[in-house]
C-alpha atoms as a PDB file:
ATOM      1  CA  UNK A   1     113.667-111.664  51.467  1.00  0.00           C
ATOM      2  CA  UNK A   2     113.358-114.962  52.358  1.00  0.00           C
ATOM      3  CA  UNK A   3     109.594-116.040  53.347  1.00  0.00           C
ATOM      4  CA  UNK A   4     110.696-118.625  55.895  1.00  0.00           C
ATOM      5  CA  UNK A   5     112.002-115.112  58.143  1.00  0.00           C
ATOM      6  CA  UNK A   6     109.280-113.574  60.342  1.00  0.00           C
ATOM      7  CA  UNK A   7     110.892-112.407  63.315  1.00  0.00           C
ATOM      8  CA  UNK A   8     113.970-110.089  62.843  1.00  0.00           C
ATOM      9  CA  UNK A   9     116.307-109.151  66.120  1.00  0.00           C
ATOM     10  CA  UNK A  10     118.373-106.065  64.878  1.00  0.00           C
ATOM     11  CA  UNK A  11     121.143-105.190  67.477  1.00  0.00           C
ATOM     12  CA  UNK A  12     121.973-101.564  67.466  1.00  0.00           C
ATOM     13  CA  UNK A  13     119.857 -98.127  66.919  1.00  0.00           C
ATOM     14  CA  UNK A  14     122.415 -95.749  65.073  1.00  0.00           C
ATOM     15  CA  UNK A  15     121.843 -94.632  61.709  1.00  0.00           C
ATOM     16  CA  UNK A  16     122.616 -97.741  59.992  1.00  0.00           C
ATOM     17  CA  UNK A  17     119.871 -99.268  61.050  1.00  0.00           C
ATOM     18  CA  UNK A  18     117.231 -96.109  59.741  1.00  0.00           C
ATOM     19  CA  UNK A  19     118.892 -97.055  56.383  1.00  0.00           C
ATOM     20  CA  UNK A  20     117.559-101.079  56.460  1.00  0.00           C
ATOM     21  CA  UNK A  21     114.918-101.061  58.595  1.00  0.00           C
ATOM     22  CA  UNK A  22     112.236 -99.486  56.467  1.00  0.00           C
ATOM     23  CA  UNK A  23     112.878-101.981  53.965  1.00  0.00           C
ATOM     24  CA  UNK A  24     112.172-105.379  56.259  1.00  0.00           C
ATOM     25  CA  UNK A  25     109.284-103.562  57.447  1.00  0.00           C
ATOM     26  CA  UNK A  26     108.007-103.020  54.042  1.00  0.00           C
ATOM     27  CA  UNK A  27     108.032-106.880  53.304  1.00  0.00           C
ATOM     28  CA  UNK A  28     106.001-107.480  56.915  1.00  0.00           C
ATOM     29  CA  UNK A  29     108.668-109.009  58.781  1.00  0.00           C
ATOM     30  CA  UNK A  30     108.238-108.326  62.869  1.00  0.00           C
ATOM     31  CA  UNK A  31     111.422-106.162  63.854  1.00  0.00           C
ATOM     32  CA  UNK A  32     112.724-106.040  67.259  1.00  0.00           C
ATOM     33  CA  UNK A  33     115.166-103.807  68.511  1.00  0.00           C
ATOM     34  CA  UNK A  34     117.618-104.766  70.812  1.00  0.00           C
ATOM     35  CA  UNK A  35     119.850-101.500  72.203  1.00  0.00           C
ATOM     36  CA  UNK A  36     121.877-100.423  74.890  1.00  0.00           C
ATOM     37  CA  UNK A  37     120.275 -97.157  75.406  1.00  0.00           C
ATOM     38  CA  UNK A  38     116.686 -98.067  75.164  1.00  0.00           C
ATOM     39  CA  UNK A  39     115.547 -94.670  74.311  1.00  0.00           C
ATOM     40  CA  UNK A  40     117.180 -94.559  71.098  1.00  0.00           C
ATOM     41  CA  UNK A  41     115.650 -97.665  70.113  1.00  0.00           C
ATOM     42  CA  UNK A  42     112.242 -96.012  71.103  1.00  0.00           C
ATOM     43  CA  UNK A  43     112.848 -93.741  68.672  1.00  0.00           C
ATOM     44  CA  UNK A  44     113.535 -95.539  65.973  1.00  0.00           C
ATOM     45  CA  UNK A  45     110.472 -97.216  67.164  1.00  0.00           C
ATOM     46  CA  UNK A  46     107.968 -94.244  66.795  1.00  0.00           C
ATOM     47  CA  UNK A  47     109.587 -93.187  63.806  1.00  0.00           C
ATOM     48  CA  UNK A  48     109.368 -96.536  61.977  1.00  0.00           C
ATOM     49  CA  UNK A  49     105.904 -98.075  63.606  1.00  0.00           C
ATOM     50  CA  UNK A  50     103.674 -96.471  60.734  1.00  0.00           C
ATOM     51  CA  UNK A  51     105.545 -99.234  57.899  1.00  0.00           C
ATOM     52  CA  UNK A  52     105.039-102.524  60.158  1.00  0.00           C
ATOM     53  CA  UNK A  53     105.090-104.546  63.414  1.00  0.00           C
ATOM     54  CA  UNK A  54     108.659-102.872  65.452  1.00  0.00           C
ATOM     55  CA  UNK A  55     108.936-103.421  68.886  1.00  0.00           C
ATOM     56  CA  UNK A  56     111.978-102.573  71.273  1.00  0.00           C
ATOM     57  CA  UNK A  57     113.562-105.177  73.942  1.00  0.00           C
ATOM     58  CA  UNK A  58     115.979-104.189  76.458  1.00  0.00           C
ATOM     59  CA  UNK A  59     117.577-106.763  78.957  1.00  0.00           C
ATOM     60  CA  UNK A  60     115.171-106.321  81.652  1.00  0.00           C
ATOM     61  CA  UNK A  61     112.081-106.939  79.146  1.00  0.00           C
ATOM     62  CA  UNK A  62     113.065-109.239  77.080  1.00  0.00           C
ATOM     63  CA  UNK A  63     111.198-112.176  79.252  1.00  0.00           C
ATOM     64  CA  UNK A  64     108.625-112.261  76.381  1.00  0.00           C
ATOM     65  CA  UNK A  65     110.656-113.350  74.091  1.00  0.00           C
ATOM     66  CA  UNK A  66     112.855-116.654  74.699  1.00  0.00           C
ATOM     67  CA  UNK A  67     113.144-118.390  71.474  1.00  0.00           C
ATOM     68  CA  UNK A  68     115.369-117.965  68.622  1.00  0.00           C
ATOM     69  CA  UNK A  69     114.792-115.064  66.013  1.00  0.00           C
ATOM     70  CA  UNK A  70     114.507-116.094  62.532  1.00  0.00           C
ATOM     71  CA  UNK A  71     117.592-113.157  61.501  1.00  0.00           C
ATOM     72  CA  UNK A  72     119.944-111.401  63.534  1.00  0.00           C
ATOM     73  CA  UNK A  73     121.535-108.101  62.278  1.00  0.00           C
ATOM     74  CA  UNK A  74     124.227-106.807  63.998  1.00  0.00           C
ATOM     75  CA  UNK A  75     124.222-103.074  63.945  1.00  0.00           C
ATOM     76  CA  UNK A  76     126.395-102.557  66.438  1.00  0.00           C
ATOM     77  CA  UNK A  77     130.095-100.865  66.777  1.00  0.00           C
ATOM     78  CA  UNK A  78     130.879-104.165  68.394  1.00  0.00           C
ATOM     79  CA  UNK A  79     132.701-105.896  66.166  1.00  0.00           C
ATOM     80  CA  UNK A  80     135.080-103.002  64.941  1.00  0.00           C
ATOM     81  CA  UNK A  81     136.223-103.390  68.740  1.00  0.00           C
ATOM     82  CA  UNK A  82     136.242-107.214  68.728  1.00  0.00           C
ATOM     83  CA  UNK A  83     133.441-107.351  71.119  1.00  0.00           C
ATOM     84  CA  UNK A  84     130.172-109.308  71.151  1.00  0.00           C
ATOM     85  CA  UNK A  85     127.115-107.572  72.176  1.00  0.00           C
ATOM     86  CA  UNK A  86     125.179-108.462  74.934  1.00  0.00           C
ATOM     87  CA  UNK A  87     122.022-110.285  73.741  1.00  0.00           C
ATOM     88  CA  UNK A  88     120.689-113.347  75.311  1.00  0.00           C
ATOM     89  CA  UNK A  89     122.092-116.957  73.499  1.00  0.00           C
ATOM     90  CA  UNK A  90     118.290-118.274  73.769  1.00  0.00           C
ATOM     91  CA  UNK A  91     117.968-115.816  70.496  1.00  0.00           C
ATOM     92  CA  UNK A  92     120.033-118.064  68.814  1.00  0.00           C
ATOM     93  CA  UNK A  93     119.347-121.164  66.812  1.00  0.00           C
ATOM     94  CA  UNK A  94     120.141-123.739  64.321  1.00  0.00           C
ATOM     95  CA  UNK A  95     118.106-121.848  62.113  1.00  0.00           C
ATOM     96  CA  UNK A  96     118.637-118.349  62.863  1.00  0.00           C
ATOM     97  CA  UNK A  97     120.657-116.406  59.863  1.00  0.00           C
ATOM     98  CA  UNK A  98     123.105-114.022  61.332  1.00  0.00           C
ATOM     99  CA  UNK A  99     124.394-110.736  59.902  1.00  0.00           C
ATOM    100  CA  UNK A 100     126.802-108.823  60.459  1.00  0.00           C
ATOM    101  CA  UNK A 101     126.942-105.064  58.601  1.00  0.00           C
ATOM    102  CA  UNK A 102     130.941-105.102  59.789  1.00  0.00           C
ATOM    103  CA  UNK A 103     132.723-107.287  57.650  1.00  0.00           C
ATOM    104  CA  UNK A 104     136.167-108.166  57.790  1.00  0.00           C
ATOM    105  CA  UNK A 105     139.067-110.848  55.562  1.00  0.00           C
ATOM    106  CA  UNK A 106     137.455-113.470  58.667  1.00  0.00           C
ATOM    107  CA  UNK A 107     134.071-114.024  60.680  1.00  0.00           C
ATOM    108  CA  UNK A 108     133.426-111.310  62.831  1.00  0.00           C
ATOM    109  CA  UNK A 109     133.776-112.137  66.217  1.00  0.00           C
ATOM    110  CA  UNK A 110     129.992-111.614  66.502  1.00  0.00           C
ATOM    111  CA  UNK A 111     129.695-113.892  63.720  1.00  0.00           C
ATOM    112  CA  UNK A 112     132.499-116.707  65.627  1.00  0.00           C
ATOM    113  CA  UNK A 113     129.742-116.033  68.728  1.00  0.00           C
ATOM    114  CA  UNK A 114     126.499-117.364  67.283  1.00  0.00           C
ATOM    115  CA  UNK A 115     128.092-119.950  65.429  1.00  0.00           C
ATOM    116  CA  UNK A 116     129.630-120.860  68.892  1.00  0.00           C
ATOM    117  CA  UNK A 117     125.958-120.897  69.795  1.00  0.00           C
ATOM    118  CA  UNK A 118     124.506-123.219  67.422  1.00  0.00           C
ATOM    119  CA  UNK A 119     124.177-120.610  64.015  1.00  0.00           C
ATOM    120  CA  UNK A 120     125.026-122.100  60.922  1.00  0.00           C
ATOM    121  CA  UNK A 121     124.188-119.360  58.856  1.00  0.00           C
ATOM    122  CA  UNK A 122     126.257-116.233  58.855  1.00  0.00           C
ATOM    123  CA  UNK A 123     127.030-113.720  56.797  1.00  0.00           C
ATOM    124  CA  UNK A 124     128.294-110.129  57.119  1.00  0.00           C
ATOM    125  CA  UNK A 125     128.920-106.881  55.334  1.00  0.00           C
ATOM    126  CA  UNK A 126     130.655-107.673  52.358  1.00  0.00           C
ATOM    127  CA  UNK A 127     128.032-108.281  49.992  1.00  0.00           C
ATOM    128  CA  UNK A 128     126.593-104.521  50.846  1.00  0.00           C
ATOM    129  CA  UNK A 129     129.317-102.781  50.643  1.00  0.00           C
ATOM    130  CA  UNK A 130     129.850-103.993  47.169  1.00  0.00           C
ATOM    131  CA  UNK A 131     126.722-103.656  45.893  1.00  0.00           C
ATOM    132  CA  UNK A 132     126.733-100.357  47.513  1.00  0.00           C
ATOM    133  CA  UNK A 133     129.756 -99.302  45.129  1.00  0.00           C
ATOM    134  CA  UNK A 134     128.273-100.984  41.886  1.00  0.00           C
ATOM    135  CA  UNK A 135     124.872 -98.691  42.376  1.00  0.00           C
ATOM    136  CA  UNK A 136     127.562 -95.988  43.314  1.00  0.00           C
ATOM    137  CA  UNK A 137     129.599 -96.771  40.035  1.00  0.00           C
ATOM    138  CA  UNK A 138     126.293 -96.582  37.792  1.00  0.00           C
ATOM    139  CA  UNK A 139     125.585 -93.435  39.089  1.00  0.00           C
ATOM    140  CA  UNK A 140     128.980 -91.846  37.489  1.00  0.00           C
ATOM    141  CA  UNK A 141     129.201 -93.777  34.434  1.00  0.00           C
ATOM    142  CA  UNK A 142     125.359 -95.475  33.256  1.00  0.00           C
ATOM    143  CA  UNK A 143     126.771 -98.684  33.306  1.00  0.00           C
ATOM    144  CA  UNK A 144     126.029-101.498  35.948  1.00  0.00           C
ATOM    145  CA  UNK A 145     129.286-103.675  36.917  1.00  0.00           C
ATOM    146  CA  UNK A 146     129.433-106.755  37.312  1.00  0.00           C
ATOM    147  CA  UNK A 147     129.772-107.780  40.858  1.00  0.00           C
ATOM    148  CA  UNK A 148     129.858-111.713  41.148  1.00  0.00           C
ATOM    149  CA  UNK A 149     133.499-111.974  41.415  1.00  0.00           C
ATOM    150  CA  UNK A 150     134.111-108.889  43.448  1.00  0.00           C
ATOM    151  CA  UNK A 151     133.446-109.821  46.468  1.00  0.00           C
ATOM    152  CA  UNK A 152     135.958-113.244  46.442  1.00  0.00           C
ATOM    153  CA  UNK A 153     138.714-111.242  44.947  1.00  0.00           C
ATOM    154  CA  UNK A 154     138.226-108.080  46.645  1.00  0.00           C
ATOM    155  CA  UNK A 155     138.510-110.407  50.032  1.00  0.00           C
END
């Protein structure tokens, strides 16, 4: 991962985010969690803190922390509804890299959001979900695809 990202804002506490959040941990990045329900981010918290620097926000605490985060995950259900979750815009900036784990033919409407707010670099789901079948597609046959054209012409 990119040296130049310190400070990671993941949206969300269900189980996707148990699968990715080890990993950003593991290459010292600061994680903080940003949930609805606090408690499950707590968990995720106290269940993670042993691999790195995680810390949990919620919308009454979140006074500590007023500049823009170097990534943004969404993790949320959000954009399957065509909703935007609530996170303050001041997390945003011209140099925050914003992902999406939905993806979709267009930018998620989280994705249309923090470019609306100054983001110029998004991404979303896409490129997981295909490299998730190409490991997936090794497993049954021993032989690694190749995956640089999938995701244009599967989209």
């Amino acid at each position: 991962m990119d040296d130049r990202i310190s400070n990671v804002l993941i949206l969300g506490a269900g189980g996707a985010v148990s699968g990715i959040i080890s990993v950003l941990l593991e290459t010292g990045k600061n994680i903080f969690i940003l949930n609805r329900t606090v408690e499950k981010a707590e968990v995720i918290e106290k269940r993670f803190k042993y691999l790195g620097n995680i810390f949990c926000l919620n919308l009454s605490n979140q006074k500590f922390y007023q500049k823009p985060f170097d990534l943004i995950i969404n993790a949320t259900s959000c954009s399957m509804k065509n909703q935007v979750p609530d996170f303050p815009t001041c997390f945003i900036g011209s140099n925050t890299y914003c992902y999406d784990l939905f993806y979709s033919k267009k930018n998620t409407i989280f994705l249309k959001f923090c470019k609306k707010h100054g983001a110029i670099h998004l991404s979303d789901g896409k490129g997981m979900l295909v490299s998730q079948a190409a490991f997936a597609f090794f497993l049954w046959y021993n032989k690694f695809p190749n995956i640089n054209n999938g995701i244009n012409s599967i989209f």
